[in-house]
Protein backbone atom coordinates (compact mmCIF):
# COMPACT_ATOMS: atom_id res chain seq x y z
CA UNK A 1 -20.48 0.20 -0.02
CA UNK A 2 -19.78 -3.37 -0.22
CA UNK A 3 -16.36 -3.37 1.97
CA UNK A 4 -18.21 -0.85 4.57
CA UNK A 5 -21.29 -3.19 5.11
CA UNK A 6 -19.14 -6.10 5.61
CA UNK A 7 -16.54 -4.84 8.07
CA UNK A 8 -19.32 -3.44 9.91
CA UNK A 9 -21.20 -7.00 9.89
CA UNK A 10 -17.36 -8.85 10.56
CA UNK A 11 -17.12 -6.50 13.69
CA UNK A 12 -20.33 -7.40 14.90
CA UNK A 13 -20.14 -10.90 14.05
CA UNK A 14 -16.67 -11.64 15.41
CA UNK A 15 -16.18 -8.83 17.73
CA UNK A 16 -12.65 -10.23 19.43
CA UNK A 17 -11.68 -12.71 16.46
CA UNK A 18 -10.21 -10.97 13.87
CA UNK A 19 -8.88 -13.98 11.82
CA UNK A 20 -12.24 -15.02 11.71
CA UNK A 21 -14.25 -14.50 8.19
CA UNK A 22 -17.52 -14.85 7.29
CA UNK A 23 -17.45 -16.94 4.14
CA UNK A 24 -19.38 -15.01 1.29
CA UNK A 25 -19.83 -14.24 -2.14
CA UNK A 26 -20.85 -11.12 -3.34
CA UNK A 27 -21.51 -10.09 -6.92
CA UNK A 28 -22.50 -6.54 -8.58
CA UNK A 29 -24.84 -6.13 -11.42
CA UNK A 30 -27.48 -3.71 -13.20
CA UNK A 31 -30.73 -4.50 -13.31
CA UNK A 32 -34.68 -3.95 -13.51
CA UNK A 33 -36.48 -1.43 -15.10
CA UNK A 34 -33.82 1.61 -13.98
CA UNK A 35 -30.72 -0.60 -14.25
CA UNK A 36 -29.40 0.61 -11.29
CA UNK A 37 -26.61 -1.13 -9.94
CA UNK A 38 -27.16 -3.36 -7.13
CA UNK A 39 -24.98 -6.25 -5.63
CA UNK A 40 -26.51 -9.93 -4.14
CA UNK A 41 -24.66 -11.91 -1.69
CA UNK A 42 -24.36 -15.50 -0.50
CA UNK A 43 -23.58 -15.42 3.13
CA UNK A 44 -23.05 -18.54 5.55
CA UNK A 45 -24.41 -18.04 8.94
CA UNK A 46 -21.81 -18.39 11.34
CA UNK A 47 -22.16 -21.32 13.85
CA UNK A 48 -22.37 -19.80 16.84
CA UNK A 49 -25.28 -17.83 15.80
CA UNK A 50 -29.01 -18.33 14.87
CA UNK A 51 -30.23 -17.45 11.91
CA UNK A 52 -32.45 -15.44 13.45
CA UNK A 53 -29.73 -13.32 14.88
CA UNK A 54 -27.30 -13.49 11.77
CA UNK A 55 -30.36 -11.39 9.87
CA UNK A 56 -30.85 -9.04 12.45
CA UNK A 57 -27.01 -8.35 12.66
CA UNK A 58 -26.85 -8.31 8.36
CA UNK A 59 -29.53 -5.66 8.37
CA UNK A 60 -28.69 -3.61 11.29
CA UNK A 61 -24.91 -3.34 9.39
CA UNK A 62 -26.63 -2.83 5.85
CA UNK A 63 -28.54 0.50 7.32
CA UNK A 64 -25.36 1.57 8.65
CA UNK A 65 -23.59 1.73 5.54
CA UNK A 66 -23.76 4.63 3.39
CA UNK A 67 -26.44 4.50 0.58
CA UNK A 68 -27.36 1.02 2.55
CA UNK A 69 -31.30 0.92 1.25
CA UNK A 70 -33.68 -2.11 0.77
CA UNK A 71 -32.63 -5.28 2.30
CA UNK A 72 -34.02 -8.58 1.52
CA UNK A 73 -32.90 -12.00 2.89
CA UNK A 74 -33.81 -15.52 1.52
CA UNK A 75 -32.98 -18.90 2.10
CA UNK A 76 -31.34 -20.71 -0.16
CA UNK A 77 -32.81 -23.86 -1.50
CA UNK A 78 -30.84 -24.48 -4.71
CA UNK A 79 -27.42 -23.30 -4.54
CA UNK A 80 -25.72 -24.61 -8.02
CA UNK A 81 -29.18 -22.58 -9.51
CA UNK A 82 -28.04 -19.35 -7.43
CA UNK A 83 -24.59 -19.47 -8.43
CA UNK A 84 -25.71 -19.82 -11.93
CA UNK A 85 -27.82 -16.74 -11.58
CA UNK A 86 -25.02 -14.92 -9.76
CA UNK A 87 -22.79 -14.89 -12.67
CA UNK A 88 -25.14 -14.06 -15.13
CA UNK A 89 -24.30 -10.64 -15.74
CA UNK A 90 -20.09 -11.34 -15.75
CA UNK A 91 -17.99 -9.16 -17.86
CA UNK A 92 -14.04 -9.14 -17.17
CA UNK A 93 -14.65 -5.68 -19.33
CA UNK A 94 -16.66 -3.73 -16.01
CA UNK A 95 -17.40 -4.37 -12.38
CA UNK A 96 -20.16 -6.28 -12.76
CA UNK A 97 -20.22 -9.96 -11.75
CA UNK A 98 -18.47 -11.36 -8.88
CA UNK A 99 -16.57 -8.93 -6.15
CA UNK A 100 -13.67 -10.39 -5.68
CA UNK A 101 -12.55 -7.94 -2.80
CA UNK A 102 -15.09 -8.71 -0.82
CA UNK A 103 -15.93 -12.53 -1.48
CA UNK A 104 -14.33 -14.55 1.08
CA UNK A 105 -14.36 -18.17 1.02
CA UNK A 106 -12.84 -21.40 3.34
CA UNK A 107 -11.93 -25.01 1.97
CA UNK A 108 -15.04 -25.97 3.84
CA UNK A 109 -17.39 -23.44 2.89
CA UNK A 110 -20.85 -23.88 0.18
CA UNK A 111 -19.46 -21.53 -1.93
CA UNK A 112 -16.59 -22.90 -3.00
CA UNK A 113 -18.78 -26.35 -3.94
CA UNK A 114 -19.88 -26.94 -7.82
């Protein structure tokens, strides 16, 4: 579900750039009352879009996807804290924890920062 959201939000995104990326990182995990599995996502808005228009295009390409159901965005106001939170649940033993097929990251990029 991951790899089908994303490739549908890339296309959008970068329609005639294909070595373009969107830097990301995604990670899978159970949680809540039903433990279902669910995945979170860091995402840098590209810079030739608004934020604005980078959620519209994220959610548009969630509800595309197969299974794509509840969508919420946030800001991010405390990144070391997120990525703290993000790799909670890691366990080289499952799939939970961070997706490294469909994290994507550039020298430049938040994500890669401590």
């Amino acid at each position: 579900n991951n790899q089908e959201w994303l490739e549908i939000l890339q296309q959008k995104v970068y329609r005639k750039k294909k070595d373009k990326l969107i830097p990301r990182l995604v990670v899978i995990e159970t949680g809540g009352q039903n433990k279902r599995v669910h995945q979170h996502s860091m995402i840098e808005t590209p810079e030739h879009l608004s934020q604005r228009d980078f959620e519209r295009f994220l959610i548009k390409s969630w509800k595309q996807t197969k299974g794509g159901g509840g969508c919420k965005i946030k800001d991010i106001y405390y990144e070391l804290g997120l990525k703290g939170y993000f790799t909670k649940d890691q366990d080289l033993k499952t799939e939970f924890g961070i997706d490294e097929m469909n994290s994507r990251t550039k020298e430049s990029a938040s994500i890669n920062s401590k």
